[in-house]
PDB file of N, CA and C in Angstrom:
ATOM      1  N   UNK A   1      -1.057 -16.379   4.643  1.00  0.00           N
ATOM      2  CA  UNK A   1      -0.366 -15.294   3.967  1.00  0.00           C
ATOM      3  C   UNK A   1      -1.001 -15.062   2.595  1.00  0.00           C
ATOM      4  N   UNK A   2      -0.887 -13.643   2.151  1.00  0.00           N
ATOM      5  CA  UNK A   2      -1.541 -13.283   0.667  1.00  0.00           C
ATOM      6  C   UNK A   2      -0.279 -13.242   0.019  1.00  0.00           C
ATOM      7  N   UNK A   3      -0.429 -13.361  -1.572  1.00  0.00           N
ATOM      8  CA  UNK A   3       0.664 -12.849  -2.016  1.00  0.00           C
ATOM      9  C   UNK A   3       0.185 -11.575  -2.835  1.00  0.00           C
ATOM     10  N   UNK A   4       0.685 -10.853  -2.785  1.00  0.00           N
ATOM     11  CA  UNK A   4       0.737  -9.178  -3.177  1.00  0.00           C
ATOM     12  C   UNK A   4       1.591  -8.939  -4.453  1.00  0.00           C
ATOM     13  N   UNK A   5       1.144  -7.615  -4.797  1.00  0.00           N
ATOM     14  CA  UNK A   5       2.327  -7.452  -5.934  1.00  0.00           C
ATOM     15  C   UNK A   5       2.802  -5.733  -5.167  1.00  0.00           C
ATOM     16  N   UNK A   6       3.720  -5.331  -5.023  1.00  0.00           N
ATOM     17  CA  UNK A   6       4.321  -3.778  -4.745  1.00  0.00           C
ATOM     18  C   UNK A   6       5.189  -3.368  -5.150  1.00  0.00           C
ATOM     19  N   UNK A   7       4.683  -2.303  -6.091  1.00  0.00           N
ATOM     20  CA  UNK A   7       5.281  -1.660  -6.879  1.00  0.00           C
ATOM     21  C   UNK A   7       5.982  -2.592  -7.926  1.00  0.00           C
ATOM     22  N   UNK A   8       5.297  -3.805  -8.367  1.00  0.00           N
ATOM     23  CA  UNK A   8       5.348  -4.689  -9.639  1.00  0.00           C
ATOM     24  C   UNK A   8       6.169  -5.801  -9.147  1.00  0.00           C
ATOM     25  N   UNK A   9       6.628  -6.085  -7.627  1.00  0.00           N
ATOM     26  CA  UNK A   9       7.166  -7.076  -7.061  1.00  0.00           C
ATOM     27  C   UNK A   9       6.590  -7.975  -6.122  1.00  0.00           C
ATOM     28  N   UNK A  10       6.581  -9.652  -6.470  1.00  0.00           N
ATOM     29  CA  UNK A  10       5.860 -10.405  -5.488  1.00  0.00           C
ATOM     30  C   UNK A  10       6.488 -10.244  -4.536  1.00  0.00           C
ATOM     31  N   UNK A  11       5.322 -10.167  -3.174  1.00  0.00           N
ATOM     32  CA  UNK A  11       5.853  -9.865  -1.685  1.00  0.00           C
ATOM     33  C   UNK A  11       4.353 -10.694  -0.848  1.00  0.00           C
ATOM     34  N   UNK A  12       4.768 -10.997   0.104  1.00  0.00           N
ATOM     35  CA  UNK A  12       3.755 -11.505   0.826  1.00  0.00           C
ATOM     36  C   UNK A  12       3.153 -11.137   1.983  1.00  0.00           C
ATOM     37  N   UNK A  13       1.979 -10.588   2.435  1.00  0.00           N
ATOM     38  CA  UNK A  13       1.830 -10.065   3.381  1.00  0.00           C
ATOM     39  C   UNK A  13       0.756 -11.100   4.398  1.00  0.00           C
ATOM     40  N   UNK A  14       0.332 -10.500   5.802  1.00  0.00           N
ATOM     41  CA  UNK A  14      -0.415 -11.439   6.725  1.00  0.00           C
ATOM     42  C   UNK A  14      -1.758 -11.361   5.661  1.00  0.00           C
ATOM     43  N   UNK A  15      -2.710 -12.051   6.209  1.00  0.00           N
ATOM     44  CA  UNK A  15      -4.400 -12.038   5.621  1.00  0.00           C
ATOM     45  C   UNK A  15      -5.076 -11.012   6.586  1.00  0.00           C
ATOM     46  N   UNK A  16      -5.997 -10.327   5.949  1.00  0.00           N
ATOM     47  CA  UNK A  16      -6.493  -9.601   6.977  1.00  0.00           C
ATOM     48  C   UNK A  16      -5.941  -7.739   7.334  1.00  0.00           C
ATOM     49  N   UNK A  17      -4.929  -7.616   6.353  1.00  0.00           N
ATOM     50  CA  UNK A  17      -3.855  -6.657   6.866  1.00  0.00           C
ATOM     51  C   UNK A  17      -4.743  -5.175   6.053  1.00  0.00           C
ATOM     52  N   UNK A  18      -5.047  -4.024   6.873  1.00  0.00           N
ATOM     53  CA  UNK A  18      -5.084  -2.825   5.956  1.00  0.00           C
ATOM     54  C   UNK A  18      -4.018  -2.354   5.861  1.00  0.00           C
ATOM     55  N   UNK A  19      -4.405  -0.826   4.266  1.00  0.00           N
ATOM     56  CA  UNK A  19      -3.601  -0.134   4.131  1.00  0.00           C
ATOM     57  C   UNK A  19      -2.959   0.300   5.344  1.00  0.00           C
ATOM     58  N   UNK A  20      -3.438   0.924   6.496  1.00  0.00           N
ATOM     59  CA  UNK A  20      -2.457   1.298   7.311  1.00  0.00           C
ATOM     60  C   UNK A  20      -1.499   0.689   8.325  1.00  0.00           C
ATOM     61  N   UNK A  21      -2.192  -0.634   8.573  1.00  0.00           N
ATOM     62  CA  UNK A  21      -1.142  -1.417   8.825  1.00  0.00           C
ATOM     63  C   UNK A  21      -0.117  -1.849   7.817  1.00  0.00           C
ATOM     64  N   UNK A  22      -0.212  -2.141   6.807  1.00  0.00           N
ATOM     65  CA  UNK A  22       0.762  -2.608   5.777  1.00  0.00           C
ATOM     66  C   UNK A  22       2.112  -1.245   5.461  1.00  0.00           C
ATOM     67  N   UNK A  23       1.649  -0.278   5.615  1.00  0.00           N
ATOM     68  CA  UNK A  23       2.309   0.977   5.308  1.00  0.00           C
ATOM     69  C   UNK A  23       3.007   1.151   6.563  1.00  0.00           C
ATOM     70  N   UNK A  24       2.313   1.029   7.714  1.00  0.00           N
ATOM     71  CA  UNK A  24       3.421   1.073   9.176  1.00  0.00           C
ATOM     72  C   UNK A  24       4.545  -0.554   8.955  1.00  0.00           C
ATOM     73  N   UNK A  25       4.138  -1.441   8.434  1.00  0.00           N
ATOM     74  CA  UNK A  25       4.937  -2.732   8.374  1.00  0.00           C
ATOM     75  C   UNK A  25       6.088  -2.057   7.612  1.00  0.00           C
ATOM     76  N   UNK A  26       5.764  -1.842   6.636  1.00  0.00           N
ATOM     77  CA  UNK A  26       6.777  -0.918   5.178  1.00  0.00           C
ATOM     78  C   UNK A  26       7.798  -0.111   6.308  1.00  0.00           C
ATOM     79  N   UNK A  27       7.564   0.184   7.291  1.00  0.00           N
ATOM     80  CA  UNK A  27       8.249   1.425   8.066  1.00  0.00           C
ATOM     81  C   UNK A  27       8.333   3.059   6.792  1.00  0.00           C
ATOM     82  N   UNK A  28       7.036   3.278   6.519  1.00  0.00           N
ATOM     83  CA  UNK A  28       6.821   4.400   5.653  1.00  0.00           C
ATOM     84  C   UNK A  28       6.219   5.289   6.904  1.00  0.00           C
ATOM     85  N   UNK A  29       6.214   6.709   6.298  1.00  0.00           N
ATOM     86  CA  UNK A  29       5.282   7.302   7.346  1.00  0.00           C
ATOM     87  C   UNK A  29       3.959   8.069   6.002  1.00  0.00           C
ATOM     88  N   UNK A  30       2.777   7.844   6.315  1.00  0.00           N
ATOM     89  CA  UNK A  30       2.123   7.709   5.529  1.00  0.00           C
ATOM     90  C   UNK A  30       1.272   9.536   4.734  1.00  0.00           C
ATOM     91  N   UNK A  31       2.332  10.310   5.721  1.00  0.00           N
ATOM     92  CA  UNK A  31       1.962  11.633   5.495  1.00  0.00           C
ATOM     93  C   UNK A  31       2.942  11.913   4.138  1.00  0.00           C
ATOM     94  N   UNK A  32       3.556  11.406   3.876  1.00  0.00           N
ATOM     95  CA  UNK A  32       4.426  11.907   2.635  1.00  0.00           C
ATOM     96  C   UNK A  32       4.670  10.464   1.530  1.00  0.00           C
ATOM     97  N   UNK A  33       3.425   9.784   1.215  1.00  0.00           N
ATOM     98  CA  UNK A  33       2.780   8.854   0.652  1.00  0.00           C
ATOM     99  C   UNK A  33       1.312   8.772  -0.115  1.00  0.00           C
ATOM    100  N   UNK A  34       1.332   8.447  -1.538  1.00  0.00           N
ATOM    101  CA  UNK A  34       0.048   8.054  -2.369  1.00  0.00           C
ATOM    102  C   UNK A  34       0.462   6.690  -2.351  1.00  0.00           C
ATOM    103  N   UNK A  35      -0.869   5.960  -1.944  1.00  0.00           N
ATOM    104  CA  UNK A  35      -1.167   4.931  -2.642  1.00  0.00           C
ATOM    105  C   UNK A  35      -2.057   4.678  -3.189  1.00  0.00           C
ATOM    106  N   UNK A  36      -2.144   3.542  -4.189  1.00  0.00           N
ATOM    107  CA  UNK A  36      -3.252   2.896  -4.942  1.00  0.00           C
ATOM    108  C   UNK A  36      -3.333   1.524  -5.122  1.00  0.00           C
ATOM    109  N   UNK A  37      -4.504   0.627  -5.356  1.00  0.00           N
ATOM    110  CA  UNK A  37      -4.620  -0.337  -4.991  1.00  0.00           C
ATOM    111  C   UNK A  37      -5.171  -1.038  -6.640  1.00  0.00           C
ATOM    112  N   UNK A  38      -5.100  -1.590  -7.519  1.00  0.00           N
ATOM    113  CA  UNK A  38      -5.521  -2.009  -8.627  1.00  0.00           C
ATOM    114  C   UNK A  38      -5.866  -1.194  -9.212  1.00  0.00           C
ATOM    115  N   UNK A  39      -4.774  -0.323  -9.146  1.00  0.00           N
ATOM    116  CA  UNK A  39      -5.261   1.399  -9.918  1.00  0.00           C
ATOM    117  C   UNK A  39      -6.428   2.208  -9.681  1.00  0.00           C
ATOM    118  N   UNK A  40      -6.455   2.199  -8.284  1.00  0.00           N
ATOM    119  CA  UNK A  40      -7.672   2.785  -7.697  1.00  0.00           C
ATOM    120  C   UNK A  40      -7.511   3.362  -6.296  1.00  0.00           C
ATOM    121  N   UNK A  41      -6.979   5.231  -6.483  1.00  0.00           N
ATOM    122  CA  UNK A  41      -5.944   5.508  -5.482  1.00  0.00           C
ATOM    123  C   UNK A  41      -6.720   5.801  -4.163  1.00  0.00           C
ATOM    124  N   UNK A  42      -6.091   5.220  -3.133  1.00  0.00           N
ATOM    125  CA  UNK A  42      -7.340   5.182  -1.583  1.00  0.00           C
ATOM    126  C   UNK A  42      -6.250   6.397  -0.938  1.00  0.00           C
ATOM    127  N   UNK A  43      -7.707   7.102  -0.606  1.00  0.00           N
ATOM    128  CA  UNK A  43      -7.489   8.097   0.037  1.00  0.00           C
ATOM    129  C   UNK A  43      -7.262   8.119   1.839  1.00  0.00           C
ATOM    130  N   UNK A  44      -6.372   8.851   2.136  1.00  0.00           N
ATOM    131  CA  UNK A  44      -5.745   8.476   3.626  1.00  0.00           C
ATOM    132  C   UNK A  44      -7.080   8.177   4.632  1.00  0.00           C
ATOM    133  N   UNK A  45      -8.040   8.660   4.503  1.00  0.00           N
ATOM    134  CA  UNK A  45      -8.798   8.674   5.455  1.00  0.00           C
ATOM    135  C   UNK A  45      -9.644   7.189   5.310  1.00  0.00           C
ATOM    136  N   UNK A  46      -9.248   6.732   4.452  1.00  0.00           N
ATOM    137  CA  UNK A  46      -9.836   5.182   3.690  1.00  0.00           C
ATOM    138  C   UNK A  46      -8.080   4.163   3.988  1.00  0.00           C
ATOM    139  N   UNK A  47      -7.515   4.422   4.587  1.00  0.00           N
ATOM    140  CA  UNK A  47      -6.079   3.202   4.891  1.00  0.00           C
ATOM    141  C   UNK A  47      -6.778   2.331   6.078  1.00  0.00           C
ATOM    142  N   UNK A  48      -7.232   2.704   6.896  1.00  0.00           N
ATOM    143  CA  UNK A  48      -7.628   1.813   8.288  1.00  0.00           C
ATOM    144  C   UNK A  48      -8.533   1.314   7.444  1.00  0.00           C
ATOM    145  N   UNK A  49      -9.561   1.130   7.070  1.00  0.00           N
ATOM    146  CA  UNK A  49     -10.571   0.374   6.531  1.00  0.00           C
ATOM    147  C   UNK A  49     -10.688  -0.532   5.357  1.00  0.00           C
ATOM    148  N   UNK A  50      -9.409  -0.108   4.638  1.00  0.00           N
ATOM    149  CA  UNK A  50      -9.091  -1.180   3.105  1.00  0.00           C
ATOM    150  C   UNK A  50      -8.223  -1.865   3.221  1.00  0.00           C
ATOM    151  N   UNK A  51      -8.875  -3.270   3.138  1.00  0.00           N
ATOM    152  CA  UNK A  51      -7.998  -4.708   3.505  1.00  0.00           C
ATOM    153  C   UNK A  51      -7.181  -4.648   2.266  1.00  0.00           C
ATOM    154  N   UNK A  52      -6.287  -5.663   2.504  1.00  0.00           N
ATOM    155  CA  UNK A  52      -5.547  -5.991   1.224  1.00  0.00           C
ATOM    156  C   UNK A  52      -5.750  -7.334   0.776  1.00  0.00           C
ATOM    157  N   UNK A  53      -5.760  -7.646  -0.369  1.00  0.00           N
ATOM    158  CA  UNK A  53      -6.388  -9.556  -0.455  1.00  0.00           C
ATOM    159  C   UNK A  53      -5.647  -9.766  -1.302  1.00  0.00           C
ATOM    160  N   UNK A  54      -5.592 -10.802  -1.796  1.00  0.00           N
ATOM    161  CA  UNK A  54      -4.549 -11.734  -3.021  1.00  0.00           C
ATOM    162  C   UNK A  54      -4.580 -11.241  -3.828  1.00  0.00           C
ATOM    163  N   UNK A  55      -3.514 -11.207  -4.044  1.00  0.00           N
ATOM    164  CA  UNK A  55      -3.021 -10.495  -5.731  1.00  0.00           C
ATOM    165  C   UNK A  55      -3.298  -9.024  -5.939  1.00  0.00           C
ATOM    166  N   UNK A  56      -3.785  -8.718  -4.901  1.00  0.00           N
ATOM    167  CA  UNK A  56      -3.603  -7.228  -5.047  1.00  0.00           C
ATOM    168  C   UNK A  56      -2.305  -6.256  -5.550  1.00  0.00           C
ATOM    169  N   UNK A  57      -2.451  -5.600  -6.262  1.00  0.00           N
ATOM    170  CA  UNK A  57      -1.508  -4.522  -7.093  1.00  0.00           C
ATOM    171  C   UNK A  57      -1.496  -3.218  -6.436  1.00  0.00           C
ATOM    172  N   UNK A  58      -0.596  -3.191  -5.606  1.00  0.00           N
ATOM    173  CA  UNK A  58      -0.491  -1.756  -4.834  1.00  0.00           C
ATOM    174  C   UNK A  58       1.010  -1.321  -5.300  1.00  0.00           C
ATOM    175  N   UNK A  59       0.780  -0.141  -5.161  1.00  0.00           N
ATOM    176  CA  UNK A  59       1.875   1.402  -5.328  1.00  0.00           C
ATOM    177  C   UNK A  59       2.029   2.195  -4.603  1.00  0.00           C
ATOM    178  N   UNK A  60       2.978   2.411  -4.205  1.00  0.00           N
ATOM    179  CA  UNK A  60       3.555   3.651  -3.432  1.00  0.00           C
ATOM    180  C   UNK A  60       4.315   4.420  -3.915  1.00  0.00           C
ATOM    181  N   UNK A  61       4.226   5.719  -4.038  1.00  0.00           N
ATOM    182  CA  UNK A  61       4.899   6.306  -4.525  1.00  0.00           C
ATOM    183  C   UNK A  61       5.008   7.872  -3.697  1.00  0.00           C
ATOM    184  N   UNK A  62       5.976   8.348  -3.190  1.00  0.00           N
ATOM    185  CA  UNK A  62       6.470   9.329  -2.831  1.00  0.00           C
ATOM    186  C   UNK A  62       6.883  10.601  -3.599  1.00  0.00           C
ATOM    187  N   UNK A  63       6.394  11.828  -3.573  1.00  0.00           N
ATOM    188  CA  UNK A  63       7.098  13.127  -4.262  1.00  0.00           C
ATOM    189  C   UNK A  63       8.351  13.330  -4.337  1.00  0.00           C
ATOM    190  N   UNK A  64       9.041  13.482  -5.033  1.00  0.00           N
ATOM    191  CA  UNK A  64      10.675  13.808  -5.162  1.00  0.00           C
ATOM    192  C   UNK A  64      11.304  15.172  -5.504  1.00  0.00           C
ATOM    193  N   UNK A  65      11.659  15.951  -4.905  1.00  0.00           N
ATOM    194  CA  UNK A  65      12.355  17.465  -5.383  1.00  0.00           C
ATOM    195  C   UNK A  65      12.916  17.273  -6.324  1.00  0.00           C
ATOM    196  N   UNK A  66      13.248  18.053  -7.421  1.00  0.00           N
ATOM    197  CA  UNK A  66      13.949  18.237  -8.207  1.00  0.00           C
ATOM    198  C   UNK A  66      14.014  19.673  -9.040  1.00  0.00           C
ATOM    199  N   UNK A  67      14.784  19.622  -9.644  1.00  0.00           N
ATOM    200  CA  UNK A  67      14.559  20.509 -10.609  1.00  0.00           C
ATOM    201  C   UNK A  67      15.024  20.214 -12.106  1.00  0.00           C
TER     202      UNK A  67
END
């Protein structure tokens, strides 16, 4: 197991895991989702291919309506 930080909270994930697996684990759906990874925002077409490793600093963050 890695330990992770998301959205500034320790969490632990498998070794080995990409963005898009980690985001289907989350039960997110990844069309109405930014993420970034040590402040370095990966673009959707880059989730299958970017592992996640120790201590990594990821964010999610979703758009919110308002006015």
């Amino acid at each position: 197991m890695n330990k992770i930080y998301l959205n500034g909270k320790e969490t632990e994930v498998k070794k080995d895991l990409s963005v898009k697996e980690f985001i289907s684990s989350q039960g997110l759906d990844n069309k109405m989702i930014a993420v970034a990874i040590n402040m370095k925002i990966i673009h959707k077409n880059e989730y299958n291919k970017t592992v996640i490793y120790e201590g990594d600093k990821i964010e999610i963050v979703r758009p919110v309506g308002g006015g």
